[in-house]
PDB file of N, CA and C in Angstrom:
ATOM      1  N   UNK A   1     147.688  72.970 116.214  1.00  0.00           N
ATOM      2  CA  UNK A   1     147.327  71.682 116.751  1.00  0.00           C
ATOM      3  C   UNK A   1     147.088  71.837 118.253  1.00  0.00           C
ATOM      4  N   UNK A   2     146.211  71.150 119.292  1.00  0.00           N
ATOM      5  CA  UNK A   2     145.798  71.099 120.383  1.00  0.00           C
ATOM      6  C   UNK A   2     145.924  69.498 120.721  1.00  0.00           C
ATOM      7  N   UNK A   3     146.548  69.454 122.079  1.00  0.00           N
ATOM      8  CA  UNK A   3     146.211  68.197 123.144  1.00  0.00           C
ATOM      9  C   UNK A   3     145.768  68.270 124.110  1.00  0.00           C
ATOM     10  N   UNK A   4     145.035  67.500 124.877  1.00  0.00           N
ATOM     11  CA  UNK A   4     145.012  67.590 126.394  1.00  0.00           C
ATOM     12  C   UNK A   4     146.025  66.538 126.819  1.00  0.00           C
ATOM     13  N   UNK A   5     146.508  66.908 127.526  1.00  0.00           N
ATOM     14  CA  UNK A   5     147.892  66.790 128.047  1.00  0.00           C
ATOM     15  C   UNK A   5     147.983  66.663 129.643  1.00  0.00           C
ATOM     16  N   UNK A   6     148.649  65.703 130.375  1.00  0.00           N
ATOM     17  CA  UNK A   6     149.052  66.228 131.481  1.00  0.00           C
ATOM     18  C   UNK A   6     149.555  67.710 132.413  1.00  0.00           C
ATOM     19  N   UNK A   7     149.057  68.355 133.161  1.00  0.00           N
ATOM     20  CA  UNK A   7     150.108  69.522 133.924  1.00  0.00           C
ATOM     21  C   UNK A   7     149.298  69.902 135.391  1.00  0.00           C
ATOM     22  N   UNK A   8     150.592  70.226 135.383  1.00  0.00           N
ATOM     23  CA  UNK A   8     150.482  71.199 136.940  1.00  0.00           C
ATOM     24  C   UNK A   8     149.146  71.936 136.923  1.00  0.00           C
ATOM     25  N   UNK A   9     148.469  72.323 137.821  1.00  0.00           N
ATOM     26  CA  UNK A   9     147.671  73.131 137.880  1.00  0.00           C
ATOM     27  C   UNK A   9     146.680  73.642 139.530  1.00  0.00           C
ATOM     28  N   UNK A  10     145.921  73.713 139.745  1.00  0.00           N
ATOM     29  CA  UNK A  10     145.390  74.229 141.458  1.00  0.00           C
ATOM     30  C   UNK A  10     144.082  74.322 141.298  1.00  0.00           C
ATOM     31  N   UNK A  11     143.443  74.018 142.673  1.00  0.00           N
ATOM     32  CA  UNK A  11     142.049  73.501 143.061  1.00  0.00           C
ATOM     33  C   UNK A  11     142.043  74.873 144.358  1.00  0.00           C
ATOM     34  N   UNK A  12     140.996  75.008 144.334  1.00  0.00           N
ATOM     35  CA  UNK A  12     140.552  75.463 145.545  1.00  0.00           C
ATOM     36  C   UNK A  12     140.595  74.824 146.872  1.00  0.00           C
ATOM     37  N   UNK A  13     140.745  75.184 148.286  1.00  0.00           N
ATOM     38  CA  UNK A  13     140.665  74.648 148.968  1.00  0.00           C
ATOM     39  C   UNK A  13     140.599  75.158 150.247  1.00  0.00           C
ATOM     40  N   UNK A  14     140.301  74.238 151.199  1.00  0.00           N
ATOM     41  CA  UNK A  14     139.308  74.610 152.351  1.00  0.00           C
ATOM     42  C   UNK A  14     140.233  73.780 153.401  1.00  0.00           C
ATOM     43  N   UNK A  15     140.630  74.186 154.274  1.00  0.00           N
ATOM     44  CA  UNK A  15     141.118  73.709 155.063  1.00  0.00           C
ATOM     45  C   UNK A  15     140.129  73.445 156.668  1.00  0.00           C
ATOM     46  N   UNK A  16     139.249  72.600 157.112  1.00  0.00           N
ATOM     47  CA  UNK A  16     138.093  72.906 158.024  1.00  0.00           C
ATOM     48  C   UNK A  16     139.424  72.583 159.353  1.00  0.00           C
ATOM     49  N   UNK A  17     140.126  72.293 159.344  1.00  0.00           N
ATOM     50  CA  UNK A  17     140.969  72.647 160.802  1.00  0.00           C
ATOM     51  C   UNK A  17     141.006  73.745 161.159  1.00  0.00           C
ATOM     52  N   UNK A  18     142.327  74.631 160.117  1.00  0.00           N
ATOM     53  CA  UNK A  18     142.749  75.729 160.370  1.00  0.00           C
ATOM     54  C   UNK A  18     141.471  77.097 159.814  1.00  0.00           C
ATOM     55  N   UNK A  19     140.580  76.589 159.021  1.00  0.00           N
ATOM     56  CA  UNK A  19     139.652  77.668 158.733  1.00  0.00           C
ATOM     57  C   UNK A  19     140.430  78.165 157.104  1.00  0.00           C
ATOM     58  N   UNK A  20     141.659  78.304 156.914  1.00  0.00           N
ATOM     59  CA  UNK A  20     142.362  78.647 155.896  1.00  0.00           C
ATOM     60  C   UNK A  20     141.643  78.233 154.366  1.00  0.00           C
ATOM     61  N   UNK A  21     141.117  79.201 153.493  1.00  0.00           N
ATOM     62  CA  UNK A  21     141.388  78.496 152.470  1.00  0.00           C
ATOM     63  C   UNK A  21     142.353  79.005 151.208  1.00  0.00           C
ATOM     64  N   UNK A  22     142.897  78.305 150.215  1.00  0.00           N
ATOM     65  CA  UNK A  22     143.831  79.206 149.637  1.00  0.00           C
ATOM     66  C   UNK A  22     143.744  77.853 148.089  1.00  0.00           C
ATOM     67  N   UNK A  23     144.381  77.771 147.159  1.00  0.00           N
ATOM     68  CA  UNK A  23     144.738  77.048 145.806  1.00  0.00           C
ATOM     69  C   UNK A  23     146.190  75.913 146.653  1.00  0.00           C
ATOM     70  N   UNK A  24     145.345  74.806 146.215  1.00  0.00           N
ATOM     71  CA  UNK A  24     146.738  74.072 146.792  1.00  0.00           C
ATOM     72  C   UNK A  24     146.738  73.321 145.165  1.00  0.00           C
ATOM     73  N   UNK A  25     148.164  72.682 144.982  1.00  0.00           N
ATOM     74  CA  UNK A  25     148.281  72.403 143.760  1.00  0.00           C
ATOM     75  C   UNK A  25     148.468  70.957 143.595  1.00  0.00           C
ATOM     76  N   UNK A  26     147.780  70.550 142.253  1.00  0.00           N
ATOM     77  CA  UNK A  26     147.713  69.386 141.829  1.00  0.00           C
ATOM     78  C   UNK A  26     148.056  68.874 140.304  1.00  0.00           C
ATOM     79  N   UNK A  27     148.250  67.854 140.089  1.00  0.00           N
ATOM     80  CA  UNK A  27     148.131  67.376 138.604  1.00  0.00           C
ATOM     81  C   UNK A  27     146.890  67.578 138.021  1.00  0.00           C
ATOM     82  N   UNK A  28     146.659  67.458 136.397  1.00  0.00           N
ATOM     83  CA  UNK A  28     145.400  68.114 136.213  1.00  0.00           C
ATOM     84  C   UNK A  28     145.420  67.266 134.942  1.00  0.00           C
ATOM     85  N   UNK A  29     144.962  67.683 133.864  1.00  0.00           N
ATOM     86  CA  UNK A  29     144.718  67.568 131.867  1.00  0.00           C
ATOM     87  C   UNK A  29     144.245  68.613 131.511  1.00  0.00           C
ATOM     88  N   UNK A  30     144.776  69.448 130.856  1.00  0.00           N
ATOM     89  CA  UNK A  30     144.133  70.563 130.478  1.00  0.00           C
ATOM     90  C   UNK A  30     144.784  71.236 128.961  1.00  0.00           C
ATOM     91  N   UNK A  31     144.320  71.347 128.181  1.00  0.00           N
ATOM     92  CA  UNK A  31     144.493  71.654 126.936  1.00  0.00           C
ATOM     93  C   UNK A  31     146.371  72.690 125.912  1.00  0.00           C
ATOM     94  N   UNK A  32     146.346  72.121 125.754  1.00  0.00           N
ATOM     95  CA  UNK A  32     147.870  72.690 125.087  1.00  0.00           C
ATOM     96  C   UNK A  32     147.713  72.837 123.748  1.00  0.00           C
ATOM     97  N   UNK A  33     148.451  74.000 123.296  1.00  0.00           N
ATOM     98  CA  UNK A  33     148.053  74.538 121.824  1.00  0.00           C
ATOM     99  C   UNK A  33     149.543  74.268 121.545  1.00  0.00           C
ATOM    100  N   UNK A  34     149.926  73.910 120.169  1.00  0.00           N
ATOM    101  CA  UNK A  34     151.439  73.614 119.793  1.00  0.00           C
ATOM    102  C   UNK A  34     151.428  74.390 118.609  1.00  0.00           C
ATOM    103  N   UNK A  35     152.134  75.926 118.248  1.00  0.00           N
ATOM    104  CA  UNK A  35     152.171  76.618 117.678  1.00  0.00           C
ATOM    105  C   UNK A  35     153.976  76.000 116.308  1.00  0.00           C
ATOM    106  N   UNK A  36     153.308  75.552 115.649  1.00  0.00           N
ATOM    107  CA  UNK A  36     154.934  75.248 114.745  1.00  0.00           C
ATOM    108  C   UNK A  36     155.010  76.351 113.835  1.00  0.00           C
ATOM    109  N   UNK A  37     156.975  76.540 113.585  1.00  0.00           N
ATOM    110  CA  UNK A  37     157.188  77.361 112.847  1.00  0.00           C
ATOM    111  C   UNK A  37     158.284  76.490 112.568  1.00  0.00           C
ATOM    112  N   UNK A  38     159.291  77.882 111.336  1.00  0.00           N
ATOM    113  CA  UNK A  38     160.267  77.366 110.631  1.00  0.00           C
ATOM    114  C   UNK A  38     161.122  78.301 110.657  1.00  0.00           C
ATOM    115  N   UNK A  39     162.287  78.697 111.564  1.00  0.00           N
ATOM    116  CA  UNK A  39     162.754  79.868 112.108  1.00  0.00           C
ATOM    117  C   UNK A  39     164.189  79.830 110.935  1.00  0.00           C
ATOM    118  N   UNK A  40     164.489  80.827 110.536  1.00  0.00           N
ATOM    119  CA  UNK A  40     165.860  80.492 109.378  1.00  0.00           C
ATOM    120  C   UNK A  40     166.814  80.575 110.352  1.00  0.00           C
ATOM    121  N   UNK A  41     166.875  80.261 111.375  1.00  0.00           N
ATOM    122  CA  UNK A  41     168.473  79.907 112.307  1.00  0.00           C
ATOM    123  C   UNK A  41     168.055  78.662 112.492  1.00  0.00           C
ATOM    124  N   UNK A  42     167.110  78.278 112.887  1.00  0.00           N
ATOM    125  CA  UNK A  42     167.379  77.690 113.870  1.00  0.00           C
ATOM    126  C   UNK A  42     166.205  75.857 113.334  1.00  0.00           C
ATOM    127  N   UNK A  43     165.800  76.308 112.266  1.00  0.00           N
ATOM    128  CA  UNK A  43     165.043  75.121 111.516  1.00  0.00           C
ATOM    129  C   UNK A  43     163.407  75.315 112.071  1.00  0.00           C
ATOM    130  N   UNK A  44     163.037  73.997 111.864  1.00  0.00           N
ATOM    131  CA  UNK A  44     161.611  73.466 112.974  1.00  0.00           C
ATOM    132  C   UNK A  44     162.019  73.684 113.836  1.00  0.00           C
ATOM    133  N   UNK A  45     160.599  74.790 114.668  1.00  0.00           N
ATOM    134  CA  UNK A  45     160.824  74.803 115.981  1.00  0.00           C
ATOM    135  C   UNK A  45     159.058  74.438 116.358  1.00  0.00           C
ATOM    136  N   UNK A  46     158.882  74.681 117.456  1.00  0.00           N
ATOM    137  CA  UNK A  46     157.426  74.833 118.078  1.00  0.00           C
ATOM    138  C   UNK A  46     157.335  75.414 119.408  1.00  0.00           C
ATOM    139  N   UNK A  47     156.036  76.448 119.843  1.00  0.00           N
ATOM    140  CA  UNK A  47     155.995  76.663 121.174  1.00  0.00           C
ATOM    141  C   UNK A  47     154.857  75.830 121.780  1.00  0.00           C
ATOM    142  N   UNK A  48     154.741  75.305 122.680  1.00  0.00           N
ATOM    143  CA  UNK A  48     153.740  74.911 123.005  1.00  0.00           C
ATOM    144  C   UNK A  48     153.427  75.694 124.880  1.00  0.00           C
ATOM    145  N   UNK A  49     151.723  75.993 124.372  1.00  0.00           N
ATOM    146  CA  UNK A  49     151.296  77.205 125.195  1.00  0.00           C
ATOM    147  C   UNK A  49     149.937  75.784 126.324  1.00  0.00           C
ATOM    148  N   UNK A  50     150.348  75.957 127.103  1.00  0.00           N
ATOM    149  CA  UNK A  50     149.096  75.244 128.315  1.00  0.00           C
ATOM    150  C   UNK A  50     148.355  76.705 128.632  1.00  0.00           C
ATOM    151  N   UNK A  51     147.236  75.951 128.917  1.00  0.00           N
ATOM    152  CA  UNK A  51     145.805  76.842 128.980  1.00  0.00           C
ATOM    153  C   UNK A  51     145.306  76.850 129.928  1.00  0.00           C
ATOM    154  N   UNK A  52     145.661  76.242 130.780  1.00  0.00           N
ATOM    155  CA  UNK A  52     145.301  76.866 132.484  1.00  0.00           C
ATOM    156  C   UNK A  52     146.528  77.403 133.226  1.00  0.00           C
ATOM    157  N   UNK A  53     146.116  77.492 134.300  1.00  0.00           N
ATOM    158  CA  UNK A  53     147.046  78.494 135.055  1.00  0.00           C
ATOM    159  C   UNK A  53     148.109  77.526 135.758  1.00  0.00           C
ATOM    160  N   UNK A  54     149.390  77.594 135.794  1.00  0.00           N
ATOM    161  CA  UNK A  54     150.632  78.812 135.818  1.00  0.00           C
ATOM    162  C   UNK A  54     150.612  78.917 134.180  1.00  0.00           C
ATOM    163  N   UNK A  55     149.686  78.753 133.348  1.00  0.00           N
ATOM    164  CA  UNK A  55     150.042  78.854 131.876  1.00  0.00           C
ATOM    165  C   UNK A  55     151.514  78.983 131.509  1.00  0.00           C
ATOM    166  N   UNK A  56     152.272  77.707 131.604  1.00  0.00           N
ATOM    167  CA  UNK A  56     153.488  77.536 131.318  1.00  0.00           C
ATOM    168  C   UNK A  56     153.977  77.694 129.563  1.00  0.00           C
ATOM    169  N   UNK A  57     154.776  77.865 129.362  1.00  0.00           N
ATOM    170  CA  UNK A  57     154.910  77.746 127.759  1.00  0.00           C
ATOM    171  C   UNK A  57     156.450  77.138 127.641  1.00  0.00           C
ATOM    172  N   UNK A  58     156.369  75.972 127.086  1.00  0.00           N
ATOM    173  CA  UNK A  58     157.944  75.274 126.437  1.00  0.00           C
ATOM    174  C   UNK A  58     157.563  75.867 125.078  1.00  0.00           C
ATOM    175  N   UNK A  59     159.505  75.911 124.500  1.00  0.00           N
ATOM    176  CA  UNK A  59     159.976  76.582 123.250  1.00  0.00           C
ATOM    177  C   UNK A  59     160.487  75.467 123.244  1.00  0.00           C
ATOM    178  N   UNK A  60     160.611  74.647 122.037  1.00  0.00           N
ATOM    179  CA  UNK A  60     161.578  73.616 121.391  1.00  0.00           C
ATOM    180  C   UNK A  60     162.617  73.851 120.117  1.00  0.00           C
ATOM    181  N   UNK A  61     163.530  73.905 120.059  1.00  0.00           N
ATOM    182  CA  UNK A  61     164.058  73.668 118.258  1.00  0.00           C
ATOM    183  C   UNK A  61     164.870  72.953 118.152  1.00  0.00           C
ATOM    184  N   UNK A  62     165.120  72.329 116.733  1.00  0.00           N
ATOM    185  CA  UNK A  62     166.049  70.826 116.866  1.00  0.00           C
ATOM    186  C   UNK A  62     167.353  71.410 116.899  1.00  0.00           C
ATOM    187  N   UNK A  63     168.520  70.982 118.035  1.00  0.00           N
ATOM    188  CA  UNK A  63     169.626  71.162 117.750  1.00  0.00           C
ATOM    189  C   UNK A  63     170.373  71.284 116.634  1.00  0.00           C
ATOM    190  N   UNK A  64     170.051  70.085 116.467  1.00  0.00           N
ATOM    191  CA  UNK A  64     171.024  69.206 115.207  1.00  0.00           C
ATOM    192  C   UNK A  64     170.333  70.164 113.979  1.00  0.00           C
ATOM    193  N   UNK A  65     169.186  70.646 113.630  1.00  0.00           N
ATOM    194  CA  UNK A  65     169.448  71.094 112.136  1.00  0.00           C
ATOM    195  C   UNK A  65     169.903  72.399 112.059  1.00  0.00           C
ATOM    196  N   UNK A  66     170.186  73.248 113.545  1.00  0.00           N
ATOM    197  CA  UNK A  66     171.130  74.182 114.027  1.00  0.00           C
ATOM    198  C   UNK A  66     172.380  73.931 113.715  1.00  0.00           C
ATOM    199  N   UNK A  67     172.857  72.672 114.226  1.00  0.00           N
ATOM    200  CA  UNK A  67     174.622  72.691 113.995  1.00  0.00           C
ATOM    201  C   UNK A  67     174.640  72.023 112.339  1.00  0.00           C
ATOM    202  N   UNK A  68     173.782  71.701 112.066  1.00  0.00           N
ATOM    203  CA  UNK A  68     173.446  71.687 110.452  1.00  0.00           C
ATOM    204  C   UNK A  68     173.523  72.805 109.527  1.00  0.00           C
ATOM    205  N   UNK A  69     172.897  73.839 109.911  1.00  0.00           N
ATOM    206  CA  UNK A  69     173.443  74.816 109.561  1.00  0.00           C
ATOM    207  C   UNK A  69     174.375  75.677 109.478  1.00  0.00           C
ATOM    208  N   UNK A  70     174.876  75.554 110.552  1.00  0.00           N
ATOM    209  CA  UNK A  70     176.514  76.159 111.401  1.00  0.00           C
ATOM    210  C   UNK A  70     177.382  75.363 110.296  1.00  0.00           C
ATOM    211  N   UNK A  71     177.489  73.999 109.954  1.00  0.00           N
ATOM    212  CA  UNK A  71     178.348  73.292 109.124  1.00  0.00           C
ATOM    213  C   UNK A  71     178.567  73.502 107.999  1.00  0.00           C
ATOM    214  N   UNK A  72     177.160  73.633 107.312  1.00  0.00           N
ATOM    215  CA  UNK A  72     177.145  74.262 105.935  1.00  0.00           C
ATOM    216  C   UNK A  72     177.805  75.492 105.669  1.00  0.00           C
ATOM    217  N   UNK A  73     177.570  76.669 106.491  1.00  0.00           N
ATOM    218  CA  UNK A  73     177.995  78.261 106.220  1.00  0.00           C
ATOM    219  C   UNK A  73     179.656  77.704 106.699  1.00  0.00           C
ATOM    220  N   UNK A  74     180.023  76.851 107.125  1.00  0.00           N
ATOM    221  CA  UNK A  74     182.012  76.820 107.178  1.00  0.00           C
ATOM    222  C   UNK A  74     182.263  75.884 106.372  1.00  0.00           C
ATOM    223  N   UNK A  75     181.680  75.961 105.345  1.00  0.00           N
ATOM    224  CA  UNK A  75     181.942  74.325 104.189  1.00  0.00           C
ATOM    225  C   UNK A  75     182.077  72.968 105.077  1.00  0.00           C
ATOM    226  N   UNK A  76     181.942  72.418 106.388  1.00  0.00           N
ATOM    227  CA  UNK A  76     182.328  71.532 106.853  1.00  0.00           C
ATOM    228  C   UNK A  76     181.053  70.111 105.750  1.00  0.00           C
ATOM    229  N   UNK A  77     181.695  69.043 105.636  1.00  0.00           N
ATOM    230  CA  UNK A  77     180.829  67.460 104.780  1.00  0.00           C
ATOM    231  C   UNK A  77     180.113  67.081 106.242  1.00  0.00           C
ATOM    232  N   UNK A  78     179.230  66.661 106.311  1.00  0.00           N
ATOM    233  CA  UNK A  78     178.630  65.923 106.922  1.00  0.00           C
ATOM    234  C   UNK A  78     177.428  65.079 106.188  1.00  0.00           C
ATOM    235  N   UNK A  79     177.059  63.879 106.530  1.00  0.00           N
ATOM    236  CA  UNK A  79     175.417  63.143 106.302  1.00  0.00           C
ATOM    237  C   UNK A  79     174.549  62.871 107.302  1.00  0.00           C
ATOM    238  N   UNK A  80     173.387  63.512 107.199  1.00  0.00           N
ATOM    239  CA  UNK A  80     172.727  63.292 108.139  1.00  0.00           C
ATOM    240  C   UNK A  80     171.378  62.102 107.623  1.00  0.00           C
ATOM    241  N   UNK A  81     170.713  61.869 108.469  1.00  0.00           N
ATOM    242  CA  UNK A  81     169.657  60.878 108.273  1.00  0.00           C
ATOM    243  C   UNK A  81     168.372  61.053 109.373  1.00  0.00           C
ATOM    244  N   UNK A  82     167.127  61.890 108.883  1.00  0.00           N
ATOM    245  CA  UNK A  82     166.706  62.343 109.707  1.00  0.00           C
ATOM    246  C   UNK A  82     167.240  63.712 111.086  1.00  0.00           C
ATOM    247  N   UNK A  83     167.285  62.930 111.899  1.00  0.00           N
ATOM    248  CA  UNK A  83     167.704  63.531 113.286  1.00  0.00           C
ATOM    249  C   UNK A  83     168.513  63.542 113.441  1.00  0.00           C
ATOM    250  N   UNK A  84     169.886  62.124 113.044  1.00  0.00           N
ATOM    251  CA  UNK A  84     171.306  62.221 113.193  1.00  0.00           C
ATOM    252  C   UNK A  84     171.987  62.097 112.355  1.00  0.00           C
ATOM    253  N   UNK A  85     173.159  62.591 113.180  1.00  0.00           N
ATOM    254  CA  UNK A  85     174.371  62.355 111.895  1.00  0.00           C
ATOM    255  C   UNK A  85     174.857  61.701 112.056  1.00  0.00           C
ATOM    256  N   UNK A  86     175.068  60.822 110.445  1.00  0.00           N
ATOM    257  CA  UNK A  86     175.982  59.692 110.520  1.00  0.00           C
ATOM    258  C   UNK A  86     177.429  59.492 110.154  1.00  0.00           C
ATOM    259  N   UNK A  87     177.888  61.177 109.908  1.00  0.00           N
ATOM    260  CA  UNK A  87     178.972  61.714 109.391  1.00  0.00           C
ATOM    261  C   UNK A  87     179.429  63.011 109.469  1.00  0.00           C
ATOM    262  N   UNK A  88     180.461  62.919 110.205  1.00  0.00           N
ATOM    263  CA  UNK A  88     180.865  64.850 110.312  1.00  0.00           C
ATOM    264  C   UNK A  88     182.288  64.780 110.261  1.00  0.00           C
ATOM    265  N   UNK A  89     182.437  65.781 109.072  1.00  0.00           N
ATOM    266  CA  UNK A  89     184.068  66.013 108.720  1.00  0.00           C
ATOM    267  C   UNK A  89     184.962  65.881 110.063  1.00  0.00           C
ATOM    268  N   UNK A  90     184.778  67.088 110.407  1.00  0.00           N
ATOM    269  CA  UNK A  90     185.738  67.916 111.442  1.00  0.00           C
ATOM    270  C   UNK A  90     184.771  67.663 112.520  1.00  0.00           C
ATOM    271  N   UNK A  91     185.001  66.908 113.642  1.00  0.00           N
ATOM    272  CA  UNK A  91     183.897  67.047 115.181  1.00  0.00           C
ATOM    273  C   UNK A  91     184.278  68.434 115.556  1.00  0.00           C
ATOM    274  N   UNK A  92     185.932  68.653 115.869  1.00  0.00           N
ATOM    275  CA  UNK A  92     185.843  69.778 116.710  1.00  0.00           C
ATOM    276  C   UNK A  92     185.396  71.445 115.984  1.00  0.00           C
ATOM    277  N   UNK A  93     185.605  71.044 114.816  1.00  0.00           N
ATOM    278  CA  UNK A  93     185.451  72.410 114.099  1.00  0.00           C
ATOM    279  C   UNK A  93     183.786  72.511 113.988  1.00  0.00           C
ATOM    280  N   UNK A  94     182.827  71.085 114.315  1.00  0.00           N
ATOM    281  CA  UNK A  94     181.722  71.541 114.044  1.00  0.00           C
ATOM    282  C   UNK A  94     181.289  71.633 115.752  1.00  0.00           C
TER     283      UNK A  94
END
């Protein structure tokens, strides 16, 4: 999947005072690719890669179906609903 998206990014520039020119930086829109997977630790995750320069890249994965998993492998009960839980045996043990 692809957005254009808000980000950071740099313009050229000319400074006619100092003679200087160099990339000064600005806000921009420029295209983001959102790579999803399904990692067996760690559930849905996604990277999402920006396409101009500092070509930044965020990694996301859902906590919660992490400590979802952590619960299951120690027998701990919990119910979840979606994103949260609306029930957990043991808090501190999970």
């Amino acid at each position: 999947m692809s957005a254009m998206e808000a980000c950071p990014s740099f313009e050229p520039w000319h400074d006619k005072q100092t003679g200087r020119t160099f990339l000064k930086g600005r806000e921009a829109k420029c295209l983001h690719y959102y790579f999803y997977f399904v990692n067996e630790e760690f559930g849905m995750c996604y990277l999402r890669v920006q396409t101009w320069a500092p070509f930044r890249l965020q990694f996301y994965c859902n906590g919660h179906n992490w400590l979802a998993r952590q619960m299951t492998a120690k027998n701990l009960s919990f119910r979840q609903s979606d994103n949260t839980f609306l029930q957990i045996e043991d808090i501190k043990r999970a």
